[in-house]
Protein backbone atom coordinates (compact mmCIF):
# COMPACT_ATOMS: atom_id res chain seq x y z
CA UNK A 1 -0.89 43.31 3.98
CA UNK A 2 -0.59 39.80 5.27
CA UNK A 3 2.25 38.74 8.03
CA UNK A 4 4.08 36.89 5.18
CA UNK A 5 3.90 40.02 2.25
CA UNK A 6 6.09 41.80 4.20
CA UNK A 7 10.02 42.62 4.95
CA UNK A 8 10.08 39.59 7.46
CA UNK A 9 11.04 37.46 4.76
CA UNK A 10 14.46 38.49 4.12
CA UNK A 11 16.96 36.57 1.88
CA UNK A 12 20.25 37.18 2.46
CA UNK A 13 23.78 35.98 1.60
CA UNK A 14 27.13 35.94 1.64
CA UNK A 15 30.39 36.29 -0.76
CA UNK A 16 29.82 36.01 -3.40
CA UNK A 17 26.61 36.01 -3.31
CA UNK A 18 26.23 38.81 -0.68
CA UNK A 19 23.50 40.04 1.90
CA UNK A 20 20.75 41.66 0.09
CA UNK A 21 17.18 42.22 1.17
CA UNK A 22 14.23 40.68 -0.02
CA UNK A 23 11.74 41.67 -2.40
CA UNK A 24 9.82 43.18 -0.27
CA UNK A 25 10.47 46.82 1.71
CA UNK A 26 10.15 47.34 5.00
CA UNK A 27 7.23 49.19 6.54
CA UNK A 28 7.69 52.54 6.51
CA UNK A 29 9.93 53.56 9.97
CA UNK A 30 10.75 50.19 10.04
CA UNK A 31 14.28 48.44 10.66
CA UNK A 32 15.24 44.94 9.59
CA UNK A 33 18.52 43.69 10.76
CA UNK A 34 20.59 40.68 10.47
CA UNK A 35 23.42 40.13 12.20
CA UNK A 36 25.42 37.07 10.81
CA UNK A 37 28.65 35.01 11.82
CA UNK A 38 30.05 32.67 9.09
CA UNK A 39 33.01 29.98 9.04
CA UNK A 40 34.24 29.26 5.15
CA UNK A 41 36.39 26.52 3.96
CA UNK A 42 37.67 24.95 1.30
CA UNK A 43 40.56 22.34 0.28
CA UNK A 44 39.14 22.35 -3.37
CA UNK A 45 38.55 24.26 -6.17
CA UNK A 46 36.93 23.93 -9.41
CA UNK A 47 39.18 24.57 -12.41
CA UNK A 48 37.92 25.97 -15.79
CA UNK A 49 36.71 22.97 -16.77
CA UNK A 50 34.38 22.74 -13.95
CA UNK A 51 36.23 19.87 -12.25
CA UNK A 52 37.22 19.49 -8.75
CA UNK A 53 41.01 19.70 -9.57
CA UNK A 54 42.43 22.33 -7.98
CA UNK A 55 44.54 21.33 -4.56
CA UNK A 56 43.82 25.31 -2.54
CA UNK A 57 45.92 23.74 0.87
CA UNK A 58 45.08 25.75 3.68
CA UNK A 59 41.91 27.87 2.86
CA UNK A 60 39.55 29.70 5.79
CA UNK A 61 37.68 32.82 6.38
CA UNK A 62 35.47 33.79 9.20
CA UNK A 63 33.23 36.83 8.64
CA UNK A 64 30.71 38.69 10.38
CA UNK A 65 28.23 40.87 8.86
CA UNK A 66 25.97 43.59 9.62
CA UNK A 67 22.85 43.94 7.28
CA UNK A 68 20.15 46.64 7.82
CA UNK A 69 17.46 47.90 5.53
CA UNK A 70 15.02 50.96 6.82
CA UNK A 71 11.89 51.55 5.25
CA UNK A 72 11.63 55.27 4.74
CA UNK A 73 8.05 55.40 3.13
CA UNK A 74 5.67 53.27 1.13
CA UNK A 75 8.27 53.63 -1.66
CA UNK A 76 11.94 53.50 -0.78
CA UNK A 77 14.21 51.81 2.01
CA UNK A 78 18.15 52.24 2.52
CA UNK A 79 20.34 49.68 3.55
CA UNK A 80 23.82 49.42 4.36
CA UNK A 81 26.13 45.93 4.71
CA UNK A 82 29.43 46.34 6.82
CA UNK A 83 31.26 43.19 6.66
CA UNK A 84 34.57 41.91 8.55
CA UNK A 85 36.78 39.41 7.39
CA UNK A 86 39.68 37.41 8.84
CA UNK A 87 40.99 35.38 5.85
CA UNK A 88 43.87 32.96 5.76
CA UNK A 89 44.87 30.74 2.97
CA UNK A 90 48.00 29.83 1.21
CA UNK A 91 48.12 33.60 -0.85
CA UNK A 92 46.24 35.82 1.37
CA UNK A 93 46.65 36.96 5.08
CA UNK A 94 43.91 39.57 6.14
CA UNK A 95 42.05 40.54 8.69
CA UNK A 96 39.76 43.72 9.06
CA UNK A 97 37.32 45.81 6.63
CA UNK A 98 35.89 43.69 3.82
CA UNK A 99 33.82 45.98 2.65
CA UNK A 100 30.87 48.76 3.29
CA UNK A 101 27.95 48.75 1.16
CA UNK A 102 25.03 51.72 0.75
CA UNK A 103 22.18 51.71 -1.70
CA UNK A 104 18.67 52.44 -1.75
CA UNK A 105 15.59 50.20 -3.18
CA UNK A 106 12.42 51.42 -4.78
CA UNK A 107 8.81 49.14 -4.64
CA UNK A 108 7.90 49.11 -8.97
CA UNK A 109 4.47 47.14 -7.96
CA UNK A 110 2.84 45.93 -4.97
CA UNK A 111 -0.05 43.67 -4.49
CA UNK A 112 -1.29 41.73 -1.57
CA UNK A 113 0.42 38.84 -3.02
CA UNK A 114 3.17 39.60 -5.12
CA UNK A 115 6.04 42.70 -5.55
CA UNK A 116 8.17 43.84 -7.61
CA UNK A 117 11.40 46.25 -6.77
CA UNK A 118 14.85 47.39 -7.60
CA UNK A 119 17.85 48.66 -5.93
CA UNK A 120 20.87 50.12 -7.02
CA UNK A 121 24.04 50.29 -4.77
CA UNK A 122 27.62 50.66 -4.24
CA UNK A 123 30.19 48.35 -2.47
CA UNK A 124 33.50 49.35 -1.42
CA UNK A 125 35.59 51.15 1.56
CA UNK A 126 36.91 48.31 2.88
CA UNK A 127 40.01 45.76 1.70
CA UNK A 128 38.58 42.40 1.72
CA UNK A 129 36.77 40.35 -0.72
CA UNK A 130 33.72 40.57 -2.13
CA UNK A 131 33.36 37.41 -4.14
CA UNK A 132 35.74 34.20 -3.06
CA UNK A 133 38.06 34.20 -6.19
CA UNK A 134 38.65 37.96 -5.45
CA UNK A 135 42.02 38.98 -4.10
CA UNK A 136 42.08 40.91 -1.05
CA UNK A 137 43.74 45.03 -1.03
CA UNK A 138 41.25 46.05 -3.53
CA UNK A 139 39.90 49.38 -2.20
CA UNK A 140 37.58 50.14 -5.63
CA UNK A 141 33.98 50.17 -5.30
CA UNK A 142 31.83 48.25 -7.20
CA UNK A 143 28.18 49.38 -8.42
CA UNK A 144 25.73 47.29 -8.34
CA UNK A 145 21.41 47.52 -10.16
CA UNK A 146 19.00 44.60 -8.81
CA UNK A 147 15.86 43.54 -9.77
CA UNK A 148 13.13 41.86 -7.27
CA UNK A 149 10.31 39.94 -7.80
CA UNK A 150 8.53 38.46 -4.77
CA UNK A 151 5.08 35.87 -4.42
CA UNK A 152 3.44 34.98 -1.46
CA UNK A 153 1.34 31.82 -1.32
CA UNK A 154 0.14 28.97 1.16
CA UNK A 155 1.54 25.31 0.73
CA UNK A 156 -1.10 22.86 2.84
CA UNK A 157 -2.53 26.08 4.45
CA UNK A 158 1.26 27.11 6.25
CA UNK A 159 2.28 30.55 4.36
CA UNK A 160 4.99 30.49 1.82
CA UNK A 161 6.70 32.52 -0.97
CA UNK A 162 9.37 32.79 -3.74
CA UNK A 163 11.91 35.26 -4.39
CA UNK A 164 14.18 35.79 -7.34
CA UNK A 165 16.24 38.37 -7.96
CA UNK A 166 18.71 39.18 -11.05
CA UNK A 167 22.02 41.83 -10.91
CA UNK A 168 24.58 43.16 -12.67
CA UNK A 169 27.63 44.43 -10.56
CA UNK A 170 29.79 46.48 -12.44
CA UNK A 171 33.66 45.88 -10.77
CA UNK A 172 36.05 48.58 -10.00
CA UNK A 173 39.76 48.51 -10.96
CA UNK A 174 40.34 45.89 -13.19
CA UNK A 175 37.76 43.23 -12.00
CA UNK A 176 35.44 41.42 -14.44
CA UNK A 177 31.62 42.91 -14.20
CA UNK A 178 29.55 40.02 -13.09
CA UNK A 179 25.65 38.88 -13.44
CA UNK A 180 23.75 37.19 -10.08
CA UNK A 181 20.85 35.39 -10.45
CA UNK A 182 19.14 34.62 -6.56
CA UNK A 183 16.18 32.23 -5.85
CA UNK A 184 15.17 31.64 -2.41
CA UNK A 185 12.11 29.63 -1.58
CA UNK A 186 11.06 30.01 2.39
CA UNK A 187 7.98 28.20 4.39
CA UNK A 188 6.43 29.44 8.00
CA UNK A 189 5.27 25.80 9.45
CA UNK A 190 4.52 27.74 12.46
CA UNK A 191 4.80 31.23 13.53
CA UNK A 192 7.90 31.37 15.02
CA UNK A 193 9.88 28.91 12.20
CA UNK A 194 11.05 30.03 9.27
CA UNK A 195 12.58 27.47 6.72
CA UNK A 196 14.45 28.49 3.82
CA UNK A 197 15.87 26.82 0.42
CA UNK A 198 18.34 29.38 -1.42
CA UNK A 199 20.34 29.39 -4.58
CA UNK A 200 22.42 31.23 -6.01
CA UNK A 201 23.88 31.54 -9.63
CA UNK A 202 27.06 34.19 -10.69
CA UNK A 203 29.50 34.76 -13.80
CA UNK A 204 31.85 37.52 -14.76
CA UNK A 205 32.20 38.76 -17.89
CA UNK A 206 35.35 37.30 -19.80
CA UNK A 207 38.21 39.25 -18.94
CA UNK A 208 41.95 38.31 -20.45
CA UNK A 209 40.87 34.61 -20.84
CA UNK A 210 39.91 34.49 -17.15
CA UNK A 211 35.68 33.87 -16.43
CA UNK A 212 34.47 32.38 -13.16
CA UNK A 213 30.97 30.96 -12.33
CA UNK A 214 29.48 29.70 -9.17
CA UNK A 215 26.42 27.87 -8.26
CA UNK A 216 25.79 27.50 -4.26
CA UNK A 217 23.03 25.86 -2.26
CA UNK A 218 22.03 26.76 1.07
CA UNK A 219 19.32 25.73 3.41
CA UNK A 220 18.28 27.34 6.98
CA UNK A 221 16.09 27.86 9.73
CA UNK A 222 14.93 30.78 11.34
CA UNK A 223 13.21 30.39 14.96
CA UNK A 224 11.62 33.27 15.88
CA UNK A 225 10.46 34.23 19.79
CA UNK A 226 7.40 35.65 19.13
CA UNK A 227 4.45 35.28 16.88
CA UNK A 228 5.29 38.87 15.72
CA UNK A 229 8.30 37.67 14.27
CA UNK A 230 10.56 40.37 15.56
CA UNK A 231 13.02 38.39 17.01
CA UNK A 232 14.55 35.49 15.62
CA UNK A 233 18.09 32.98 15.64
CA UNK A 234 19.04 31.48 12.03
CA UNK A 235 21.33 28.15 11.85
CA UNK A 236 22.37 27.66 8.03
CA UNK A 237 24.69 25.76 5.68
CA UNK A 238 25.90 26.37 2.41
CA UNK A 239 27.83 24.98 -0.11
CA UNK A 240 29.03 25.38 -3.93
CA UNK A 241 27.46 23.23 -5.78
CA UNK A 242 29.56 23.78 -9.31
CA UNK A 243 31.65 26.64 -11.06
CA UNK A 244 34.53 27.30 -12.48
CA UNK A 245 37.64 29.25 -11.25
CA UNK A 246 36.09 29.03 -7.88
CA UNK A 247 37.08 27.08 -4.63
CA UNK A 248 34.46 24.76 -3.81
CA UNK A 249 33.42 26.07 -0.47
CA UNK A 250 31.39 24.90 2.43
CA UNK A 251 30.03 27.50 4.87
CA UNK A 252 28.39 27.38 8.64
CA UNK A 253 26.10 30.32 9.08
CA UNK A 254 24.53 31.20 12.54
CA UNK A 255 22.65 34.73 12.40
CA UNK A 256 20.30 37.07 14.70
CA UNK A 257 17.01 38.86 13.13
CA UNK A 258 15.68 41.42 14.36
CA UNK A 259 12.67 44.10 13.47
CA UNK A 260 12.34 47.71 15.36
């Protein structure tokens, strides 16, 4: 299969819209990993309306996460998130565990183009958040089914590809179930860059009059040290674009890549 129909093209993200692999699965014995370091603020929020009114004071987080996804055969990977949080606003003071999350993924239909896969997996064991309207001390897991489709194609000869994803987390304890819809559009200029457009769409269900939705933007770069691709440094930004019951956030991403 061609360099870009494969696992190198991993789109990830963050809370909400959390690290999650790419449409397509690793090679079999093979290890992506991302390690990521984030810096999240806010001094906004959007209100139900969808207006900027909401004064949030002092808001921060800075997070590091640990994303790996192992290709067991031609059919099924694992991966596992572990994510740490320090998080201080005006209402919450933590620092620690946000969360541990397991699942597997399955390949539905493969082509030397295009894929299509689904994953189902589980999020808890740690005390943080795990979407930025959450409060922290929740210790419930959530359970989450994706769907993955993935296209590879060439823009002026350079490879390229689409991914979009759709998934429905169901919330533990007394947190709203949500839908995620993911679209990440990436281009190789060269073989060792990597340039990404990402967006990301979320709602919960309507839960005692309370429903938040989120739209965020992000854009990166990937520079890789070698024409395999096995090694590579990320710089990002991202941003909420609208929602509602959300803060409006704004988020510095710098992450390590790395295939074994």
């Amino acid at each position: 299969m061609k360099l870009w129909g494969r696992g190198l093209i991993l789109a990830f993200w963050a809370m909400p819209v959390m690290a999650s692999a790419s449409a397509w699965l690793p090679d079999p014995g093979a290890t992506e990993l991302i390690v990521k370091a984030e810096t999240v603020s806010a001094d906004r929020g959007f209100n139900a309306a969808g207006d900027k009114a909401i004064y949030l004071g002092n808001w921060e987080e800075k997070r590091v996460t640990v994303y790996a996804d192992h290709g067991i055969n031609d059919l099924f990977s694992v991966f596992g998130k572990l994510n740490i949080q320090d998080i201080q606003t005006s209402t919450d003071d933590f620092s620690g565990l946000g969360s541990v999350e397991i699942g597997v993924k399955t390949a539905l239909y493969r082509d030397d183009h295009s894929v299509v896969s689904a994953s189902v997996s589980v999020d808890g064991f740690g005390q943080g958040r795990r979407a930025d309207f959450d409060e922290t001390g929740n210790d419930d897991p959530d359970i989450e089914a994706r769907l993955y489709g993935g296209h590879g194609f060439t823009v002026g000869g350079k490879p390229a590809f689409i991914d979009a994803q759709i998934a429905r987390r169901a919330r533990g304890g007394m947190d709203a179930d949500q839908w995620r819809v993911d679209v990440t559009a990436g281009l190789t200029p060269s073989p060792k860059w990597l340039v990404l457009g990402q967006v990301y769409v979320g709602q919960t269900d309507k839960r005692q009059g309370f429903q938040a939705k989120w739209t965020h933007g992000e854009i990166s770069a990937v520079r890789f040290f070698d024409e395999k691709q096995t090694l590579g440094v990320q710089v990002g930004y991202r941003q909420t674009l609208s929602g509602e019951n959300v803060p409006e956030t704004k988020t510095f991403t710098v992450g390590l890549w790395k295939r074994f």
